[in-house]
Protein backbone atom coordinates (compact mmCIF):
# COMPACT_ATOMS: atom_id res chain seq x y z
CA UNK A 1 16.24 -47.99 57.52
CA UNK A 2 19.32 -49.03 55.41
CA UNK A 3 21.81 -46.35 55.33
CA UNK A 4 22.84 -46.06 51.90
CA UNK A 5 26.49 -45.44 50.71
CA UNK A 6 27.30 -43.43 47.41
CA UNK A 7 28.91 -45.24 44.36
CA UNK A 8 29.04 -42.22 42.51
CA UNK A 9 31.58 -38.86 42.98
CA UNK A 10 31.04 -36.33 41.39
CA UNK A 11 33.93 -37.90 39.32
CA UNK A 12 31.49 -39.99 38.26
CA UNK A 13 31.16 -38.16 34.41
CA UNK A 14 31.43 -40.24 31.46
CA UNK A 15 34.70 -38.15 30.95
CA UNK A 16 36.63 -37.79 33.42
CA UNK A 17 39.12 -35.45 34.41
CA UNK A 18 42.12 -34.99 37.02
CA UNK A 19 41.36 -32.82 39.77
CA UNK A 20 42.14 -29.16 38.81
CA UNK A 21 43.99 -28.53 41.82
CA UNK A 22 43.43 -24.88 43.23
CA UNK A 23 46.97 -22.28 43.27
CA UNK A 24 48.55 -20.78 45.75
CA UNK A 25 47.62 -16.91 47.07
CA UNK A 26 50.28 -15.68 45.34
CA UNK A 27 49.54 -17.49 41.73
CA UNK A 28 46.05 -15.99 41.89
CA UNK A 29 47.79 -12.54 40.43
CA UNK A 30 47.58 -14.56 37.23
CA UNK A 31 48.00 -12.70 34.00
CA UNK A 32 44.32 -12.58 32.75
CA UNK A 33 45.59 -11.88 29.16
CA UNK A 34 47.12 -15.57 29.35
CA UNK A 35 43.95 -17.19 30.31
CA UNK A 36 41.73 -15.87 27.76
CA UNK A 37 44.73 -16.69 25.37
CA UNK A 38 43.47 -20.40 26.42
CA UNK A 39 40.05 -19.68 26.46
CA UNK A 40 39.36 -18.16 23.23
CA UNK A 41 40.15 -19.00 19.51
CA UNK A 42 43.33 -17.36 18.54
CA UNK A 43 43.11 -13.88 17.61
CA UNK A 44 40.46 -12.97 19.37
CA UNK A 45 42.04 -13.26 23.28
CA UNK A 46 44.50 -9.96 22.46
CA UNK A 47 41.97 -7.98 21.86
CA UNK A 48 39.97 -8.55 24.79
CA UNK A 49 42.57 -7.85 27.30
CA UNK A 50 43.68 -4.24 24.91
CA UNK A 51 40.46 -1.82 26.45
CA UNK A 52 37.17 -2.66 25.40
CA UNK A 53 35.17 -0.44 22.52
CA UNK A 54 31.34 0.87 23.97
CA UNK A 55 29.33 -1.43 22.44
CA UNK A 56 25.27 -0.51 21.57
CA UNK A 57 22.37 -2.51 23.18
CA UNK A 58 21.74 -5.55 21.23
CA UNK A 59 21.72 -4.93 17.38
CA UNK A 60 18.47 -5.22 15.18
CA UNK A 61 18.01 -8.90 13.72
CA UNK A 62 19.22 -10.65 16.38
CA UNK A 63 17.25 -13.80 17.48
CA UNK A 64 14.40 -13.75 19.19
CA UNK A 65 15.73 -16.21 21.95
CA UNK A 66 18.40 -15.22 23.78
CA UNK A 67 20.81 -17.96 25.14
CA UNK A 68 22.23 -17.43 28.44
CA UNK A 69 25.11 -20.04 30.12
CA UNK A 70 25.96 -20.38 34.14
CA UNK A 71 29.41 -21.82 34.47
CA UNK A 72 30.30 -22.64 37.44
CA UNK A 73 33.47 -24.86 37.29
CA UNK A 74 35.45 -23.55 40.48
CA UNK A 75 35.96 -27.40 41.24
CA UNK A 76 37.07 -30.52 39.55
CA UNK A 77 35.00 -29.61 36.13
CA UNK A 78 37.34 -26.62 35.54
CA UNK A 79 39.78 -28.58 32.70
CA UNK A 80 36.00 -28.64 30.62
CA UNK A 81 35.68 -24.67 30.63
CA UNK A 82 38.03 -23.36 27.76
CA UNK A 83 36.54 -26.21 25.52
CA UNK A 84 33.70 -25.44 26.17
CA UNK A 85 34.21 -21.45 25.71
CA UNK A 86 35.89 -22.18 22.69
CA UNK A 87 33.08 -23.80 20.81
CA UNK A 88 30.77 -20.93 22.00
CA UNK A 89 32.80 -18.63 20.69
CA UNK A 90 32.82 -19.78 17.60
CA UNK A 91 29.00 -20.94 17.24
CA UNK A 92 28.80 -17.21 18.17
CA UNK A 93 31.12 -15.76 15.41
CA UNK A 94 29.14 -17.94 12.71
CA UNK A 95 25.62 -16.77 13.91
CA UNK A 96 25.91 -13.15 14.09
CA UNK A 97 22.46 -12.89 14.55
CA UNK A 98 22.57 -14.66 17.60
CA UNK A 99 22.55 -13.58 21.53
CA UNK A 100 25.20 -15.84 23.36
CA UNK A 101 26.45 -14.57 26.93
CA UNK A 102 28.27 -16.54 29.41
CA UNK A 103 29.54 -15.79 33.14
CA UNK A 104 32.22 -18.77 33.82
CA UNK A 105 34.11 -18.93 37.52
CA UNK A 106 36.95 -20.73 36.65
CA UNK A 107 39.97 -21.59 39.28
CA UNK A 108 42.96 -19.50 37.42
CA UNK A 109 41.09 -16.28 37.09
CA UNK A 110 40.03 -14.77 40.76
CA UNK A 111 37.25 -13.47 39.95
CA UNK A 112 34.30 -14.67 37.29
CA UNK A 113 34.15 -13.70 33.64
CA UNK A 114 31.13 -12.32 31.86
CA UNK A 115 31.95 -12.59 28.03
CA UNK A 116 28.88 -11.57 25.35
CA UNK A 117 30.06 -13.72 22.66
CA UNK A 118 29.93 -13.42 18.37
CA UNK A 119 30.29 -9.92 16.68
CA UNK A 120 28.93 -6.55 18.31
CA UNK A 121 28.16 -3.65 17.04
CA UNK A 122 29.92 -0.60 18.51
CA UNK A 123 28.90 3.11 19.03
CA UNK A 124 31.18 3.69 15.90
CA UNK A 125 28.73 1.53 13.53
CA UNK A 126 32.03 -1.04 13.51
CA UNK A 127 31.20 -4.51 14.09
CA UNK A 128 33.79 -5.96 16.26
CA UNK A 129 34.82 -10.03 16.18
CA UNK A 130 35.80 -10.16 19.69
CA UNK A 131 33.80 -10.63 22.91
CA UNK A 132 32.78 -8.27 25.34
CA UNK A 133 34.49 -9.18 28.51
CA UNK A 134 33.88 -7.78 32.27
CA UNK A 135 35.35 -9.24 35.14
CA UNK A 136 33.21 -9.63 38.19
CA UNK A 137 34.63 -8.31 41.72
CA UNK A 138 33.86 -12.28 42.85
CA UNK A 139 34.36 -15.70 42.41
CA UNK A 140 31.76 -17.40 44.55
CA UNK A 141 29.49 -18.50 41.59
CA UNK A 142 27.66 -20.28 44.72
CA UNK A 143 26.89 -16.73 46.45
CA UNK A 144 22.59 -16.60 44.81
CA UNK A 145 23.70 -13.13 44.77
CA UNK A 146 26.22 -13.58 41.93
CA UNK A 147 23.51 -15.64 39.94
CA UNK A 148 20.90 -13.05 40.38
CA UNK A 149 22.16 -10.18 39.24
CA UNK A 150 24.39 -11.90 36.23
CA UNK A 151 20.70 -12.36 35.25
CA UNK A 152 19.51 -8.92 35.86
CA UNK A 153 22.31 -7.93 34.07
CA UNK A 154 20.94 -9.76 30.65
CA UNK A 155 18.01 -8.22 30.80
CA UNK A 156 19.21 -4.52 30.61
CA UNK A 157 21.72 -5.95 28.28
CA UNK A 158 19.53 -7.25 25.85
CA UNK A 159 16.09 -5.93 24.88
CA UNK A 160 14.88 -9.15 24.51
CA UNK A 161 11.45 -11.38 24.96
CA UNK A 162 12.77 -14.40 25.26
CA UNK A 163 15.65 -16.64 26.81
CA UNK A 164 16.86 -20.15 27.04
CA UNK A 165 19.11 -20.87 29.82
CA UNK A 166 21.68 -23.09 30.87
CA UNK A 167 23.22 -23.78 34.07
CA UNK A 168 26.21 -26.33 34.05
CA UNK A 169 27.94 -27.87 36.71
CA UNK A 170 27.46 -30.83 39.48
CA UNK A 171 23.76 -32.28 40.94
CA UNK A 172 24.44 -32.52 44.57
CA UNK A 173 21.97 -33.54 47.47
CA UNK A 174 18.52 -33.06 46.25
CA UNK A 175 18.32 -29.17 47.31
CA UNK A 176 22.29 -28.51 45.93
CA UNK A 177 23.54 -27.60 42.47
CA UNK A 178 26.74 -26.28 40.95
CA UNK A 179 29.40 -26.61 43.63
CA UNK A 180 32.34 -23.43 44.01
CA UNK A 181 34.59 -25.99 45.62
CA UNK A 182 36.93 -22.80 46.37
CA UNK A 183 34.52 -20.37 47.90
CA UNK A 184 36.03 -18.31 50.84
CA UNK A 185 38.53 -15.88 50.91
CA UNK A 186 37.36 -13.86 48.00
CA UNK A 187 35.53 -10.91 48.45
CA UNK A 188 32.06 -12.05 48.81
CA UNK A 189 30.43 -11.74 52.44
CA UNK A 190 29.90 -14.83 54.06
CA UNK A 191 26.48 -16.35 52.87
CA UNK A 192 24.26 -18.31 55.81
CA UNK A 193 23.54 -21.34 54.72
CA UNK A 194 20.62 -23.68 56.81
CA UNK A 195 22.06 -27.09 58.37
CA UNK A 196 21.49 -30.07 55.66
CA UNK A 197 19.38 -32.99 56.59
CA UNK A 198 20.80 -35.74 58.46
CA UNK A 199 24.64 -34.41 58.24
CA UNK A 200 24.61 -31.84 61.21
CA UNK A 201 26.74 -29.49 59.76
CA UNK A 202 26.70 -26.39 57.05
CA UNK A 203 27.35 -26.66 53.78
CA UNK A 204 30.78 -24.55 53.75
CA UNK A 205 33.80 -25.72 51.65
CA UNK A 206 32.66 -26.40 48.84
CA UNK A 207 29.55 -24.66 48.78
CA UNK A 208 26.38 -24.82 46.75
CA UNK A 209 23.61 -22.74 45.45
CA UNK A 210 20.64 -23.93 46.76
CA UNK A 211 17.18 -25.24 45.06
CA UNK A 212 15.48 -22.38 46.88
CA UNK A 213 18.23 -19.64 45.75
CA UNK A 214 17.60 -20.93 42.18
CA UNK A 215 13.80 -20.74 42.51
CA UNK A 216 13.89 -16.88 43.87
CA UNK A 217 16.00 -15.88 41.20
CA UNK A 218 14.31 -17.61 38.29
CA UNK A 219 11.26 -15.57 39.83
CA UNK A 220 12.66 -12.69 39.50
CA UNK A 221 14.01 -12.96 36.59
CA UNK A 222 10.31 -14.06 35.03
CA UNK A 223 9.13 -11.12 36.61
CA UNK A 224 11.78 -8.97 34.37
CA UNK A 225 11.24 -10.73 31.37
CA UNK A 226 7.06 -11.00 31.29
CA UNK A 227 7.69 -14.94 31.38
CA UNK A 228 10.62 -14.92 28.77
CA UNK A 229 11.90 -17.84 29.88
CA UNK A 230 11.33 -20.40 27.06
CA UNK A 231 14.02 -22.97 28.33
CA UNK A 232 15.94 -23.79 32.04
CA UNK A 233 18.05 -26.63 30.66
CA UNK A 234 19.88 -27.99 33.97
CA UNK A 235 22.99 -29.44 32.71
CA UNK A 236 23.68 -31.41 36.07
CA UNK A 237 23.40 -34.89 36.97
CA UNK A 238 20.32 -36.16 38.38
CA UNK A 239 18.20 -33.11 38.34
CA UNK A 240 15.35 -34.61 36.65
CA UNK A 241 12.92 -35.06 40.14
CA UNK A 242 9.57 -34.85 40.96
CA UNK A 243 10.58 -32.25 43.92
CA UNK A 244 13.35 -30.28 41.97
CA UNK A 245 11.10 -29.89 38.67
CA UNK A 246 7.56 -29.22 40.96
CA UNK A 247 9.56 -26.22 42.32
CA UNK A 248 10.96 -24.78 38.92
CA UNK A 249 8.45 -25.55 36.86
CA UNK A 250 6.02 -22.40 37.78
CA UNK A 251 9.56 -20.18 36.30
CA UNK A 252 10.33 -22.19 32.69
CA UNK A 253 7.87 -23.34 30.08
CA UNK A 254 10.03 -26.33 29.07
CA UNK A 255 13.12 -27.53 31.27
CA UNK A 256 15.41 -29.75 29.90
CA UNK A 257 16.61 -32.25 32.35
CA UNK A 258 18.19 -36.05 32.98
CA UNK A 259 17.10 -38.30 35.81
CA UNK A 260 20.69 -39.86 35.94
CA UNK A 261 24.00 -39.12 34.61
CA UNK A 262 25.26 -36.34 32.22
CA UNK A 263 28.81 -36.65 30.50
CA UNK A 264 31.15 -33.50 30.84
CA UNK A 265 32.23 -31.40 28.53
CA UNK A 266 29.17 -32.71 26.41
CA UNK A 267 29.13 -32.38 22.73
CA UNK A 268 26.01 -30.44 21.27
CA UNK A 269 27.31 -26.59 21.87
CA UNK A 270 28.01 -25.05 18.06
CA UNK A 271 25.63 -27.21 16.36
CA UNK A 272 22.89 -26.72 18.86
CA UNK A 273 23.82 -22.26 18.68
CA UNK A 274 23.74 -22.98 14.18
CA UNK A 275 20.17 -24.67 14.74
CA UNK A 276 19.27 -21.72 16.85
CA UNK A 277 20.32 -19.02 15.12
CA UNK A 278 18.11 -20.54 11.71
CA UNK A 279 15.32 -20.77 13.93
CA UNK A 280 14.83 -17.80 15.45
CA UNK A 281 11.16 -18.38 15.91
CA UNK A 282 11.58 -21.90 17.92
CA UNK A 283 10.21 -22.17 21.52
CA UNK A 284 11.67 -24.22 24.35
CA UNK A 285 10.24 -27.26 23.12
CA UNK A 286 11.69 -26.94 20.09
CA UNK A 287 14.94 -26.00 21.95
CA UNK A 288 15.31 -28.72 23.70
CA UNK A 289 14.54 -31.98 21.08
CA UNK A 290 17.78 -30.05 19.35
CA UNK A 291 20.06 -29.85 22.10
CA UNK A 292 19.11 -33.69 22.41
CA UNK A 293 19.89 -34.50 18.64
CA UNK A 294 22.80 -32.96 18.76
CA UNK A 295 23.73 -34.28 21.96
CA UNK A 296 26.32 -37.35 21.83
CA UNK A 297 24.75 -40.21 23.07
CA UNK A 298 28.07 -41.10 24.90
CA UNK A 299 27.10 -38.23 27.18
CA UNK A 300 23.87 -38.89 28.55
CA UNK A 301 21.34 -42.11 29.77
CA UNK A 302 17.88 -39.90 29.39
CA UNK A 303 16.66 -36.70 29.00
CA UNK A 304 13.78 -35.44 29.78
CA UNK A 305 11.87 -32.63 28.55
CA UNK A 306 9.23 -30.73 30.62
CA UNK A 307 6.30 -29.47 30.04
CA UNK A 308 5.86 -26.94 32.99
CA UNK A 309 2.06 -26.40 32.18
CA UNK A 310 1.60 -29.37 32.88
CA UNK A 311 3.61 -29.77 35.39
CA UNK A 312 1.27 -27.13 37.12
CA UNK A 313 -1.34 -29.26 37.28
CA UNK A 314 0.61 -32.61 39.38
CA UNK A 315 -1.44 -31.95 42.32
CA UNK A 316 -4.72 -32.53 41.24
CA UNK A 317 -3.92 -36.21 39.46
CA UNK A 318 -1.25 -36.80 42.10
CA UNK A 319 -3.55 -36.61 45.67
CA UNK A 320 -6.26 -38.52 44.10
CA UNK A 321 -4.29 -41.44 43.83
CA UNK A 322 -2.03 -40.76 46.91
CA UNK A 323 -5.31 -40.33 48.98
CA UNK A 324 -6.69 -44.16 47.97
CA UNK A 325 -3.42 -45.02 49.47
CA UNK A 326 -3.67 -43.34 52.53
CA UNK A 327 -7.34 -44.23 53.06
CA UNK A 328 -6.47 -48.40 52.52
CA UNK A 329 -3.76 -48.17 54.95
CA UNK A 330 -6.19 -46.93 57.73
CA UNK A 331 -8.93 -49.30 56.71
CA UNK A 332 -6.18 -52.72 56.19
CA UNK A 333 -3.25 -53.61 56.65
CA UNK A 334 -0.64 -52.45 53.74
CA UNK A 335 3.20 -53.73 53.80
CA UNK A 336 5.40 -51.46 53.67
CA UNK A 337 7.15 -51.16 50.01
CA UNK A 338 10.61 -52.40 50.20
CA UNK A 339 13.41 -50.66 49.33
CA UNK A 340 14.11 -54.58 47.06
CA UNK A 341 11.50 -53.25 45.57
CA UNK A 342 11.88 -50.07 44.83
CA UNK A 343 14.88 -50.75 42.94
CA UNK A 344 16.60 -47.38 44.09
CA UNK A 345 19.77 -45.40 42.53
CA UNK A 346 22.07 -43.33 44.45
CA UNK A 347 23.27 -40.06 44.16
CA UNK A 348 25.74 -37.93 46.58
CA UNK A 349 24.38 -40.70 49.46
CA UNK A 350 20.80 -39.99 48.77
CA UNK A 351 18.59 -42.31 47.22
CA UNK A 352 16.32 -42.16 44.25
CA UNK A 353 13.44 -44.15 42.72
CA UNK A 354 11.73 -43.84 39.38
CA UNK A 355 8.87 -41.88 40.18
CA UNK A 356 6.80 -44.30 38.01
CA UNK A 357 7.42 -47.22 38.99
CA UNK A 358 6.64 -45.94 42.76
CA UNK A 359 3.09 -45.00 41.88
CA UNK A 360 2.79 -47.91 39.90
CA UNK A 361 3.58 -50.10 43.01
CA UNK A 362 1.39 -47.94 45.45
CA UNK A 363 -1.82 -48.84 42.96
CA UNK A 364 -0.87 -52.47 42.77
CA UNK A 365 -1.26 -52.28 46.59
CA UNK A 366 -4.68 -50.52 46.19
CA UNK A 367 -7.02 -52.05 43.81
CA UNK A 368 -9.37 -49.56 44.32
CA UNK A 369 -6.77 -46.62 43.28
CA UNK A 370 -6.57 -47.73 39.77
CA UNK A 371 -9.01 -45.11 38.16
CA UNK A 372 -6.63 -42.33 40.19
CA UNK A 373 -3.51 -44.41 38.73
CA UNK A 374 -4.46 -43.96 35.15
CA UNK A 375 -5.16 -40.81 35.41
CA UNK A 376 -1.20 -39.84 36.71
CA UNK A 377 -0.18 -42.31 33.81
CA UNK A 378 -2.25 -40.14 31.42
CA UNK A 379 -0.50 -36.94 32.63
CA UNK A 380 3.26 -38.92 32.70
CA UNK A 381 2.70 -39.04 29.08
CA UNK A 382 2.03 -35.44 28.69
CA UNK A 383 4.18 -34.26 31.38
CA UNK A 384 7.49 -35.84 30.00
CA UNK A 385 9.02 -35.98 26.75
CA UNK A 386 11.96 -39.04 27.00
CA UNK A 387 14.59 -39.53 25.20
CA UNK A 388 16.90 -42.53 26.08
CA UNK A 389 20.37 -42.57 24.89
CA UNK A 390 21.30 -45.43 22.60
CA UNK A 391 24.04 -46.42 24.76
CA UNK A 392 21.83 -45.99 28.14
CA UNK A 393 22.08 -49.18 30.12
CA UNK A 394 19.51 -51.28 31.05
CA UNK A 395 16.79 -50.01 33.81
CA UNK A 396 18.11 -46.39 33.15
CA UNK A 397 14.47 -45.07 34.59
CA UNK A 398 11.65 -43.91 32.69
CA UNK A 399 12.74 -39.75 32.96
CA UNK A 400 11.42 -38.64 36.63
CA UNK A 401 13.15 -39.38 39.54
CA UNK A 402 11.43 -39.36 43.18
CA UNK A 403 13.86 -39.08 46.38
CA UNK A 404 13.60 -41.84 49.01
CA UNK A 405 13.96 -40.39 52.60
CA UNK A 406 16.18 -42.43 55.21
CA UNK A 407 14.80 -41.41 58.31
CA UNK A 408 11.34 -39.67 59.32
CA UNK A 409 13.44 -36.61 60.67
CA UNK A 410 14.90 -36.35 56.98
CA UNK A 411 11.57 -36.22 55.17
CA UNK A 412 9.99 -33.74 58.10
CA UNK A 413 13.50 -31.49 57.37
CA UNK A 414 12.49 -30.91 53.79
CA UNK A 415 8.69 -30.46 54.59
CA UNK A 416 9.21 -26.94 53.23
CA UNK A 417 9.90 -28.18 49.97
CA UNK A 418 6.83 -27.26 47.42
CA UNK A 419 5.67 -30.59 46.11
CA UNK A 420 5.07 -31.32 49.97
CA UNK A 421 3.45 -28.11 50.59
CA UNK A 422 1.16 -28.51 46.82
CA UNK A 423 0.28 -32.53 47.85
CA UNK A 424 0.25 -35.08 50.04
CA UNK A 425 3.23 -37.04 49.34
CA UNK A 426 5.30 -36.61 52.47
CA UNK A 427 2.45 -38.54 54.36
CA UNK A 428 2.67 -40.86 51.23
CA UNK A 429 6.06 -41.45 51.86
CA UNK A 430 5.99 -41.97 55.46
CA UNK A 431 3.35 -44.20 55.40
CA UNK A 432 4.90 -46.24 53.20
CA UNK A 433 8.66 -46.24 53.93
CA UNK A 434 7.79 -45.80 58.18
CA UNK A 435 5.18 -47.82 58.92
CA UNK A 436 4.33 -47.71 62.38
């Protein structure tokens, strides 16, 4: 097989930025008051540092939907955070009837920040303008510890039914998101991570959370919530998979998602938290077309929305077809599809297809698979809501990726994965990329 090299960094954003280089041991004593001096509007940052007021749960009238945001920007996206924070803040202060919290690992601080943003009610009946602030005894936003409990945390926080959240950050490898290129050293216990496929050694410095650390804590926290969570909008490149979505999709009912590149800092924030805040009612669905409309189409190819339901049901259109493939290449002789053909992308040296066009090719190889075809092309169109940027270029994939193994060993090393487990692509895949 070709081994493929990667064009793309994760420099690679629409925006780019210089690397935020990480201080010294001794600047990491850093006057917090100065930071959030950055990070918030002005006249709200002295307060927060001045002894915070006991605030009440969540006040009556807020919105139904609770929005939740996963910054992790301990690496080259850290210039992006106080912009970011910023127009939170504000959408928050507008909207008092929304629910806005945030936990952001930036480089300066040392340890994470968990801010609940817009006014608060305190024991006193006063409604404050500033954010509640705690700082977290860590700054490895990779340790799945950290991640789970900031969500545990929301939901004795807030009494509420429903959430939207977002996680920001970097795609990695096709099991990696949201890099803390500064991990170690902090006071986090050392967290075990497996070997990755085909590099031989642990993912250390930076390090990740993982697709399977992502997938037990969504789980719990649907659990918590009685399946609150209306939207999982991943806010990383390349996320938009058939593996990465079959795994999250029993924990979301819409994700939000692109199949290529995503700007940074991105532009939809305060008008996507007005829209949200006058729609108090909306589900994910509805969720997600906004942040999309207000997105700048500078900042993205494609999104795709997903509809978990039916993302639920990819096995039983998906091994029809996949077993008229296996069944002609026992019976005659297939050849092998090309990577030519397959057109692929690359990603952090992996490479991607569009899942589409891969089925489509398989059926053009099987005459007799064409019923099964139709019937995945039937569920495509329910499955995935596109939306193509303006400015996408050309061949910018029709919204669902599909990762291309190099080697047999790296397919079998990812066998664990739960589209493999659910259907039979892995012997798809080997048939078809490894002929024998």
């Amino acid at each position: 097989m070709k081994s493929w090299r990667d064009p793309f960094t994760r420099r690679d954003r629409f925006d780019r930025f210089d690397r935020f280089d990480r201080p010294n041991q001794l600047n990491r004593l850093v006057n917090r008051r100065s930071l959030l001096t950055r990070w918030f509007p002005a006249g709200l940052a002295w307060s927060l540092t001045s002894g915070w007021a006991k605030h009440s749960p969540a006040a009556s009238g807020r919105s139904p939907m609770g929005l939740l945001y996963w910054m992790p920007y301990d690496n080259d996206l850290a210039p992006a955070g106080p912009k970011i924070l910023r127009w939170l803040t504000e959408a928050a202060r507008r909207n008092p009837t929304l629910t806005l919290a945030v936990q952001a690992d930036l480089p300066e601080s040392g340890k994470m920040m968990r801010a609940v943003l817009g006014p608060l009610a305190t024991d006193r009946g006063v409604v404050e303008q500033s954010p509640e602030v705690t700082w977290i005894d860590s700054d490895n936003s990779a340790n799945p510890r950290n991640f789970a409990e900031y969500l545990r945390w929301a939901v004795k926080r807030f009494p509420l039914e429903r959430w939207a959240l977002v996680i920001l950050g970097h795609g990695g490898r096709l099991d990696q998101i949201s890099p803390d290129d500064h991990p170690n050293g902090h006071s986090d216990p050392p967290v075990n991570r497996p070997t990755l496929p085909s590099t031989g050694r642990t993912d250390r410095t930076p390090s990740w959370l993982t697709l399977a650390d992502l997938v037990a804590a969504l789980r719990e926290f649907q659990i918590r919530t009685n399946d609150g969570l209306e939207l999982l909008f991943l806010q990383n490149c390349n996320r938009s998979t058939l593996e990465i979505l079959a795994s999250l999709a029993p924990h979301a009912h819409w994700i939000l998602a692109s199949q290529k590149l995503l700007g940074v800092p991105n532009d939809y924030y305060d008008r996507f938290c007005d829209w949200l805040a006058q729609h108090p009612t909306a589900n994910g669905q509805d969720a997600a077309r906004a942040i999309v409309r207000y997105e700048s189409p500078a900042m993205y190819r494609s999104y795709s929305i997903i509809h978990s339901q039916a993302f639920r049901e990819l096995p039983s259109v998906l091994n029809p077809l996949i077993d008229r493939f296996l069944d002609a290449s026992v019976t005659s002789s297939l050849s092998p599809l090309g990577y030519d053909r397959l057109r692929p992308y690359v990603y952090f040296n992996e490479a991607y297809t569009d899942a589409r066009e891969f089925f489509q090719l398989l059926s053009d190889q099987v005459p007799q698979a064409r019923t099964a075809h139709a019937a995945l092309e039937h569920w495509f169109d329910r499955a995935i809501e596109l939306h193509r940027s303006p400015q996408a270029p050309p061949n910018s994939g029709q919204g669902l990726g599909l990762w291309l193994p190099q080697t047999r060993t790296e397919l079998q090393q990812r066998q664990n994965l739960s589209l493999y487990r659910k259907t039979r692509l892995a012997q798809c895949l080997e048939t078809s990329l490894f002929p024998r």
